[in-house]
Every structure is written in structure tokens, then in C-alpha cells.
C-alpha atoms as a PDB file:
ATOM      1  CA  UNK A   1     -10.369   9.381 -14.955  1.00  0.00           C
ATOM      2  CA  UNK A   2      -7.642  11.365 -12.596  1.00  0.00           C
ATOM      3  CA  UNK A   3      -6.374   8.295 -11.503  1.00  0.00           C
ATOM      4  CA  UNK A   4      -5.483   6.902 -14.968  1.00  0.00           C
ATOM      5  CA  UNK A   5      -3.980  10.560 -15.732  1.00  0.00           C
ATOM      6  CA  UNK A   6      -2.040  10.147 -12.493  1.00  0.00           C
ATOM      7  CA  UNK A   7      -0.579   6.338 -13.221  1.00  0.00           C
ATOM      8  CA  UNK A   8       0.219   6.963 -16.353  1.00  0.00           C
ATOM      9  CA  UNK A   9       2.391  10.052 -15.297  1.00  0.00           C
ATOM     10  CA  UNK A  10       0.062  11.896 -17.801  1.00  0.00           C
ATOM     11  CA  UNK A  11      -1.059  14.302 -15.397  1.00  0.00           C
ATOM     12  CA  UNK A  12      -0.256  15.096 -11.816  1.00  0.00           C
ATOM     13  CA  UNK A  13      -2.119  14.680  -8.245  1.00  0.00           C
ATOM     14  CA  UNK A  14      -4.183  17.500  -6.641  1.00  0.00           C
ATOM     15  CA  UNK A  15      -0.896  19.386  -5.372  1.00  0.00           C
ATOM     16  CA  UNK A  16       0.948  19.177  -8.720  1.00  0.00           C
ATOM     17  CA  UNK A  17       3.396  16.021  -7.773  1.00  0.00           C
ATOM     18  CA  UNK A  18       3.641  13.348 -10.694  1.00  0.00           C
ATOM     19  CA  UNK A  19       3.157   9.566  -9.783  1.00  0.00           C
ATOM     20  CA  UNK A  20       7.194   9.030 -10.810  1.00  0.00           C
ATOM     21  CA  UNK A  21       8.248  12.144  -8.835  1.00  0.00           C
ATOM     22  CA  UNK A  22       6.671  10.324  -5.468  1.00  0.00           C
ATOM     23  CA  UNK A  23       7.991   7.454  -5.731  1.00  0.00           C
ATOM     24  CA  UNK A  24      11.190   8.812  -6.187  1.00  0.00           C
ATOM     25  CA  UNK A  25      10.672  10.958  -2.239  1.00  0.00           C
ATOM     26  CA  UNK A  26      13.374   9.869   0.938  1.00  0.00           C
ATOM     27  CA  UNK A  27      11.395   7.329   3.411  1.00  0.00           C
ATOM     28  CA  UNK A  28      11.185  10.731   5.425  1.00  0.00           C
ATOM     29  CA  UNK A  29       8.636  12.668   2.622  1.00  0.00           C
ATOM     30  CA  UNK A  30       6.870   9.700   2.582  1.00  0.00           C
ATOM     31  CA  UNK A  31       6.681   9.177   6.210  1.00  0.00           C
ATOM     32  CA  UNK A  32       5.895  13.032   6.792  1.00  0.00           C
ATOM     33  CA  UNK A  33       3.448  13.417   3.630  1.00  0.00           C
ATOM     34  CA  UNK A  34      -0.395  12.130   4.187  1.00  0.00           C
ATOM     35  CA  UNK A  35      -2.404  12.561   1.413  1.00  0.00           C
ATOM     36  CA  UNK A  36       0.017  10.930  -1.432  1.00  0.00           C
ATOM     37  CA  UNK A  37      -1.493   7.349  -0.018  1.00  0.00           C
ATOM     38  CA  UNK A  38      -4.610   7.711  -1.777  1.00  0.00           C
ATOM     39  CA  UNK A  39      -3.246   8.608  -5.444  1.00  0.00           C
ATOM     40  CA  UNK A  40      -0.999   5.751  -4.786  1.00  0.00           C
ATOM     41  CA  UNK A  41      -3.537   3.269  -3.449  1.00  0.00           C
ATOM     42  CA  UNK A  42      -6.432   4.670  -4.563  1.00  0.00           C
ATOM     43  CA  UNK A  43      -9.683   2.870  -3.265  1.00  0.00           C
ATOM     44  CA  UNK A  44     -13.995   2.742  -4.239  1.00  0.00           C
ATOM     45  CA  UNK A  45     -14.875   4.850  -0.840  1.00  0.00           C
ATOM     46  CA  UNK A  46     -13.894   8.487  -0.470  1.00  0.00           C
ATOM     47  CA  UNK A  47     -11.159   8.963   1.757  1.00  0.00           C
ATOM     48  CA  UNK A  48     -11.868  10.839   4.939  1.00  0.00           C
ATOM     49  CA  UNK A  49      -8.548  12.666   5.259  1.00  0.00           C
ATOM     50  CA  UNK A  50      -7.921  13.663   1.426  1.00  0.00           C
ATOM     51  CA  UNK A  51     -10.980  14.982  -0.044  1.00  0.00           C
ATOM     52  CA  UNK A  52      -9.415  15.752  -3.287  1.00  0.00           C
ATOM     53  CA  UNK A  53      -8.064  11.960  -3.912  1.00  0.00           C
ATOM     54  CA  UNK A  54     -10.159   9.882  -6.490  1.00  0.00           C
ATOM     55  CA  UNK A  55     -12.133   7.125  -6.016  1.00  0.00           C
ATOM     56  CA  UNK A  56     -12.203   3.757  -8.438  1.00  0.00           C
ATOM     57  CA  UNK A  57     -15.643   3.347 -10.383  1.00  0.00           C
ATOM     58  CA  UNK A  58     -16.251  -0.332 -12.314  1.00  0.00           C
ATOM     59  CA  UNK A  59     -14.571   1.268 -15.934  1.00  0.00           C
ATOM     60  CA  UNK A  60     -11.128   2.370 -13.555  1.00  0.00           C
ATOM     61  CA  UNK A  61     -10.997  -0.691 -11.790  1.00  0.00           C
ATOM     62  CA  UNK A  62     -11.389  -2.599 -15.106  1.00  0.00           C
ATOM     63  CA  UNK A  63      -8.878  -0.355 -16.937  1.00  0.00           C
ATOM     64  CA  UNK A  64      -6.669  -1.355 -14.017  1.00  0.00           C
ATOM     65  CA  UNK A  65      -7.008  -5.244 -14.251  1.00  0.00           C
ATOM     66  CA  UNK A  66      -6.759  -4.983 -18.116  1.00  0.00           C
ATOM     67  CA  UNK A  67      -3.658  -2.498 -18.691  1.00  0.00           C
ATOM     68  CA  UNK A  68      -0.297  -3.611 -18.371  1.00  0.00           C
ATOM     69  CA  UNK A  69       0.883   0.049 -17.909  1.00  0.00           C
ATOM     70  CA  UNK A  70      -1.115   0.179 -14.986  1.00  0.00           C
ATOM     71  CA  UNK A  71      -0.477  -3.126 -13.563  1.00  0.00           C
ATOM     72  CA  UNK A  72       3.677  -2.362 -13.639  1.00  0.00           C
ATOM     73  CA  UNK A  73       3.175   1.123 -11.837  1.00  0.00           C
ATOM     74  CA  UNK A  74       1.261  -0.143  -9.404  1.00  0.00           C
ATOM     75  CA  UNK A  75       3.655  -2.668  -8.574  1.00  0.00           C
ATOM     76  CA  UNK A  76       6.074  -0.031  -8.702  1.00  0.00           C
ATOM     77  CA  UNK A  77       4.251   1.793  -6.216  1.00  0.00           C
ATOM     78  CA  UNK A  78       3.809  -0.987  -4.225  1.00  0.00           C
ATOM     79  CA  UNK A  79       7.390  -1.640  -4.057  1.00  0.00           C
ATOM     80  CA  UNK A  80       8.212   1.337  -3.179  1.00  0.00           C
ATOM     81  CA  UNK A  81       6.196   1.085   0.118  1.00  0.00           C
ATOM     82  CA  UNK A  82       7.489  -2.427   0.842  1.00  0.00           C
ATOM     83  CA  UNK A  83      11.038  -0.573   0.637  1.00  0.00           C
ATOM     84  CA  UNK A  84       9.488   2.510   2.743  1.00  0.00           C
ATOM     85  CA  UNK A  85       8.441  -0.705   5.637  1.00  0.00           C
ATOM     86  CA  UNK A  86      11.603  -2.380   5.542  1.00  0.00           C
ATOM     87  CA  UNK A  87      10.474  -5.062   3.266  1.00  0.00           C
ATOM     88  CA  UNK A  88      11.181  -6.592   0.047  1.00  0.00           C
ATOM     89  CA  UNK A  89       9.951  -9.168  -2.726  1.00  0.00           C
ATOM     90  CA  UNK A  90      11.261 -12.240  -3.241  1.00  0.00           C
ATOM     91  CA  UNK A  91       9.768 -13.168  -6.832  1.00  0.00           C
ATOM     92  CA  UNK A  92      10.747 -16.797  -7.026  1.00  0.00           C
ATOM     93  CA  UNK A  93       7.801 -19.132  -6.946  1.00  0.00           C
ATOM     94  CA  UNK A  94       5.510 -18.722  -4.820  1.00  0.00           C
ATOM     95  CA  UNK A  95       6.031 -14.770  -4.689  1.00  0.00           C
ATOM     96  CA  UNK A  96       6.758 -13.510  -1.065  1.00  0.00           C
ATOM     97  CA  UNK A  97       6.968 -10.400   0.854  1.00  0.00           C
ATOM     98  CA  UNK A  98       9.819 -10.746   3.467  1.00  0.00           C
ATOM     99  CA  UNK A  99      11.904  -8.621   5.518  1.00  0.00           C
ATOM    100  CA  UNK A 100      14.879  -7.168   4.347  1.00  0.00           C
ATOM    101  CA  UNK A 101      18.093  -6.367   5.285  1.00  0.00           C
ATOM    102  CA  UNK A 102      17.297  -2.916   6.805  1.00  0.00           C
ATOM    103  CA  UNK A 103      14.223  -3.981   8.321  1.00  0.00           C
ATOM    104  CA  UNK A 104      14.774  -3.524  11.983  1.00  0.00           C
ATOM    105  CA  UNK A 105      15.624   0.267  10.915  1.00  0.00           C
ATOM    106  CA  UNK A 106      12.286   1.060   9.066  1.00  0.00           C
ATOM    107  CA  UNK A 107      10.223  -1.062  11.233  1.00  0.00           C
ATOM    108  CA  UNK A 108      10.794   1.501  13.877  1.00  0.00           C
ATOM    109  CA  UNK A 109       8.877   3.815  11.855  1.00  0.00           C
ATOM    110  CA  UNK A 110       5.659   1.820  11.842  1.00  0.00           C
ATOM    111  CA  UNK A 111       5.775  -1.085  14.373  1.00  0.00           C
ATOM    112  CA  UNK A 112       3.675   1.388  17.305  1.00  0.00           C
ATOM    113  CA  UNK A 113       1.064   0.343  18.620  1.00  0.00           C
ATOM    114  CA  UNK A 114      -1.735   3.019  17.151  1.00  0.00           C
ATOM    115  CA  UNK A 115       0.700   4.174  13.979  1.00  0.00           C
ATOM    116  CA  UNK A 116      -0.792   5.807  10.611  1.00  0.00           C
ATOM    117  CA  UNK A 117       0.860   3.719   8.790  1.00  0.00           C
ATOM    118  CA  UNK A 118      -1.318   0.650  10.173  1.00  0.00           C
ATOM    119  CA  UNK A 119      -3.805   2.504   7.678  1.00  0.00           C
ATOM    120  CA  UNK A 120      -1.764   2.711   4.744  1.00  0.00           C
ATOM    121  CA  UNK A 121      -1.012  -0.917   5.100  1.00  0.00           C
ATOM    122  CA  UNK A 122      -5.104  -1.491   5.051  1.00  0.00           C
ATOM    123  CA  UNK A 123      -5.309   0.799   2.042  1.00  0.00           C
ATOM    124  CA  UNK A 124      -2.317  -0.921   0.302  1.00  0.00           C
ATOM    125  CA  UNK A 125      -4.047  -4.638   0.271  1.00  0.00           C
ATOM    126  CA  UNK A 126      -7.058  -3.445  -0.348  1.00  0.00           C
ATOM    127  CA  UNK A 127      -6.326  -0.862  -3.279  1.00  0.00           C
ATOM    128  CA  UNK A 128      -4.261  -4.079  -4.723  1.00  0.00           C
ATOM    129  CA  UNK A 129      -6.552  -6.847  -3.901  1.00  0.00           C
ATOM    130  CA  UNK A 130      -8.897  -4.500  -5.865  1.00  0.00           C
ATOM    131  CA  UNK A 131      -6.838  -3.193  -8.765  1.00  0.00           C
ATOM    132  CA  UNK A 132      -5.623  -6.458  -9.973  1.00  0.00           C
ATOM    133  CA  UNK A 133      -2.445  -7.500  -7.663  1.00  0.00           C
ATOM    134  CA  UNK A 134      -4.028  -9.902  -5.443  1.00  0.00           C
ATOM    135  CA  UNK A 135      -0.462 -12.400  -5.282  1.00  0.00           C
ATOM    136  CA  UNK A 136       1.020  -9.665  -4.566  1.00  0.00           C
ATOM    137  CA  UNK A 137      -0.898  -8.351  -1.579  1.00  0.00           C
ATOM    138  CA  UNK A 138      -1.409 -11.784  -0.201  1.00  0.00           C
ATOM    139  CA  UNK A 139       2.015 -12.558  -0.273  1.00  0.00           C
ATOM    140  CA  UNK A 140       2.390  -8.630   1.888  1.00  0.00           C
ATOM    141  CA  UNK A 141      -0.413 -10.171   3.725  1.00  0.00           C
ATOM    142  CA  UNK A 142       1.246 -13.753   4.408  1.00  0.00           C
ATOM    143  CA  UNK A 143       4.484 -11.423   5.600  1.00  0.00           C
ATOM    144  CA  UNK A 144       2.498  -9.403   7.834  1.00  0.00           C
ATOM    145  CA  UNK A 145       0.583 -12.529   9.188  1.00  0.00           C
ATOM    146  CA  UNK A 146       4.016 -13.271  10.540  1.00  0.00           C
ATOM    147  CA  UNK A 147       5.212  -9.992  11.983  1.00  0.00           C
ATOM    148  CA  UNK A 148       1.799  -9.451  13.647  1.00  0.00           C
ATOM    149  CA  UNK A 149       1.914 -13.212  15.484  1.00  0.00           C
ATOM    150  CA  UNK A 150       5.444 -12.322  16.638  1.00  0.00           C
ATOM    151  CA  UNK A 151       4.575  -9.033  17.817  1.00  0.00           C
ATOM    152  CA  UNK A 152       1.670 -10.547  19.510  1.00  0.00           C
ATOM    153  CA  UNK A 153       3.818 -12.299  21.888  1.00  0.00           C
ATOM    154  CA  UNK A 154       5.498  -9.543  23.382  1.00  0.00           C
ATOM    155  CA  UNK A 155       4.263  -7.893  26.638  1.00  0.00           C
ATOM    156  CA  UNK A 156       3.523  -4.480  24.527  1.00  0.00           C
ATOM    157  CA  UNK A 157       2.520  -5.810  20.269  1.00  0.00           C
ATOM    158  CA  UNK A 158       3.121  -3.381  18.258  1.00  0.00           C
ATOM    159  CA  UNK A 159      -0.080  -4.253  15.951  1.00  0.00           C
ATOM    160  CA  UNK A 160      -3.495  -4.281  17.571  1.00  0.00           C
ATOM    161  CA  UNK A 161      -6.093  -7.129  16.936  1.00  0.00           C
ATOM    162  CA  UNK A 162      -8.545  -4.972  15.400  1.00  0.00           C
ATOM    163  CA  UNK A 163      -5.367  -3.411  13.060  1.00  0.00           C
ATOM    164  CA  UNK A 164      -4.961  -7.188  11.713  1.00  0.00           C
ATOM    165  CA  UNK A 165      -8.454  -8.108  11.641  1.00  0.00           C
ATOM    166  CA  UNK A 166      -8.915  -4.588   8.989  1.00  0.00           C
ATOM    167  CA  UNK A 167      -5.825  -5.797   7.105  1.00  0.00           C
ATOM    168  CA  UNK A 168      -7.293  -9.878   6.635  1.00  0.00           C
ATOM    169  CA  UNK A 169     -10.853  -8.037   5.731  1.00  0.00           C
ATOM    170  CA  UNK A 170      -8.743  -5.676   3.105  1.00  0.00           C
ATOM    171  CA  UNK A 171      -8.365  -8.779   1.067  1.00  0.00           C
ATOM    172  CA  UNK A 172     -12.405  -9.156   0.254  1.00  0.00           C
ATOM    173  CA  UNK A 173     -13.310  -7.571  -2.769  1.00  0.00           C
ATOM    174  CA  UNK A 174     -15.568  -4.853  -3.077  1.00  0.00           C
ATOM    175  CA  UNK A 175     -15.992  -1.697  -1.457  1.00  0.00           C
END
């Protein structure tokens, strides 16, 4: 149960860094750092890249859905990353993910064609769609439905077909 240890700040990641202490880093740690992702996001398949991140079972994925304490740092988590993108909740009804003021500044960071961070967005619905937060990573899903149909216009998208096609399959459940 690492990953309980880890969102409940109980106990840290492989490297010794504490679930508050991440989500505290500059958009540049985050950007820089690759194998904080999966403690943050974590998923049912082993990752490929961090060997030492955890993977859900049935009893973590129920723990999860059922704890409050896990629910609220997961949505921290996943605010932080919407902050990280450029992005930000609007929580009146129905919940959205839209762009924020700073957005053409972060979006630099990401909006390449062939960027990492394509990946993180996959691993973000799905790890949410998963853990409990599926309004919230539809609504990130609805937001990037838009940003991927504008960028699809352009001469040279930023997002690839097969990048939106992994994030609308993220949103199945299962492994």
C-alpha cells in the first residue's frame, strides 16, 4: 500500500520526496522531473519508465473511491497539473477545465507535436477516471477536446491523432 503511504503524506516516494513537497515544485521541477507522474497518477499497469512507481490493485483503487482524504489530494494533484498546463477549474455547474489566464505561456511547454507531456495527460485521465474523479477528468477531457480540434486546423497541430485517440481511450475503465 505505497501509494496510500504516499497520498496520505504518511510516507514518501522512492527518492524520499513527500506527495505535499511535489506539489509544492516551480512548473520547471515539474517539467524537468519524470518519474514523480506515476506517484501522482498512479495507474493498474507497471510503468515502463519508473520501475519503482506502484501500481493500483482492486483494495487501492477501492480505498481511493471510498476515502475522502484521498479523493481531496488527488484533486489537489490534479490541480496542480492543470496549473503546470496553463489551465484551470471552473467549479460552477457543470464543472469545467478551461484555459487560464497564463495559458498561452505554459502551453508552450506542452503544445509540440511529439511532447512527454502528451503522456502525462494520458496518465492523468486515466489514473482519475480510475481512482474516482471521473467529472473531473471529463471535464480536462471536454477542454482538451477543444484545444486538440483547434490545433488540428493549423498547417503544423500540435497534438497528433493517435495522442487524442490514447487520451478519449484513457477514459474506459480498467487496465
Amino acid at each position: 500500500m505505497k501509494i496510500i503511504d504516499f497520498y496520505t503524506n504518511a510516507a514518501p516516494d522512492h527518492r524520499g520526496r513527500y506527495l505535499l513537497g511535489i506539489l509544492q515544485w516551480p512548473d520547471e521541477l515539474l517539467e524537468t522531473s519524470h518519474d514523480y507522474i506515476q506517484w501522482l497518477f498512479p495507474l493498474s499497469e507497471r510503468s515502463g519508465f519508473n520501475l519503482h512507481a506502484p501500481t493500483l490493485d482492486a483494495q487501492t483503487i477501492q480505498q481511493f473511491r471510498g476515502r475522502l482524504d484521498l479523493q481531496q489530494n488527488l484533486r489537489r494533484s490534479f490541480l496542480r497539473m492543470l496549473t503546470f498546463y496553463g489551465l484551470r477549474m471552473d467549479e460552477s455547474r457543470p464543472v469545467r477545465v478551461l484555459r487560464a489566464p497564463f495559458f498561452a505561456v505554459r502551453s508552450a511547454n506542452w503544445l509540440t507535436l511529439g511532447n512527454h507531456n502528451h503522456l502525462r495527460i494520458t496518465r492523468i485521465l486515466k489514473s482519475m477516471h480510475e481512482l474516482g474523479l471521473e467529472v473531473l477528468a471529463a471535464a480536462f477531457l471536454d477542454c482538451l477536446v477543444t484545444i486538440y480540434v483547434e490545433e488540428s486546423a493549423k498547417a503544423i497541430p500540435s497534438i497528433s491523432e493517435e495522442s487524442f485517440n490514447f487520451w478519449k481511450g484513457a477514459m474506459r475503465r480498467g487496465p
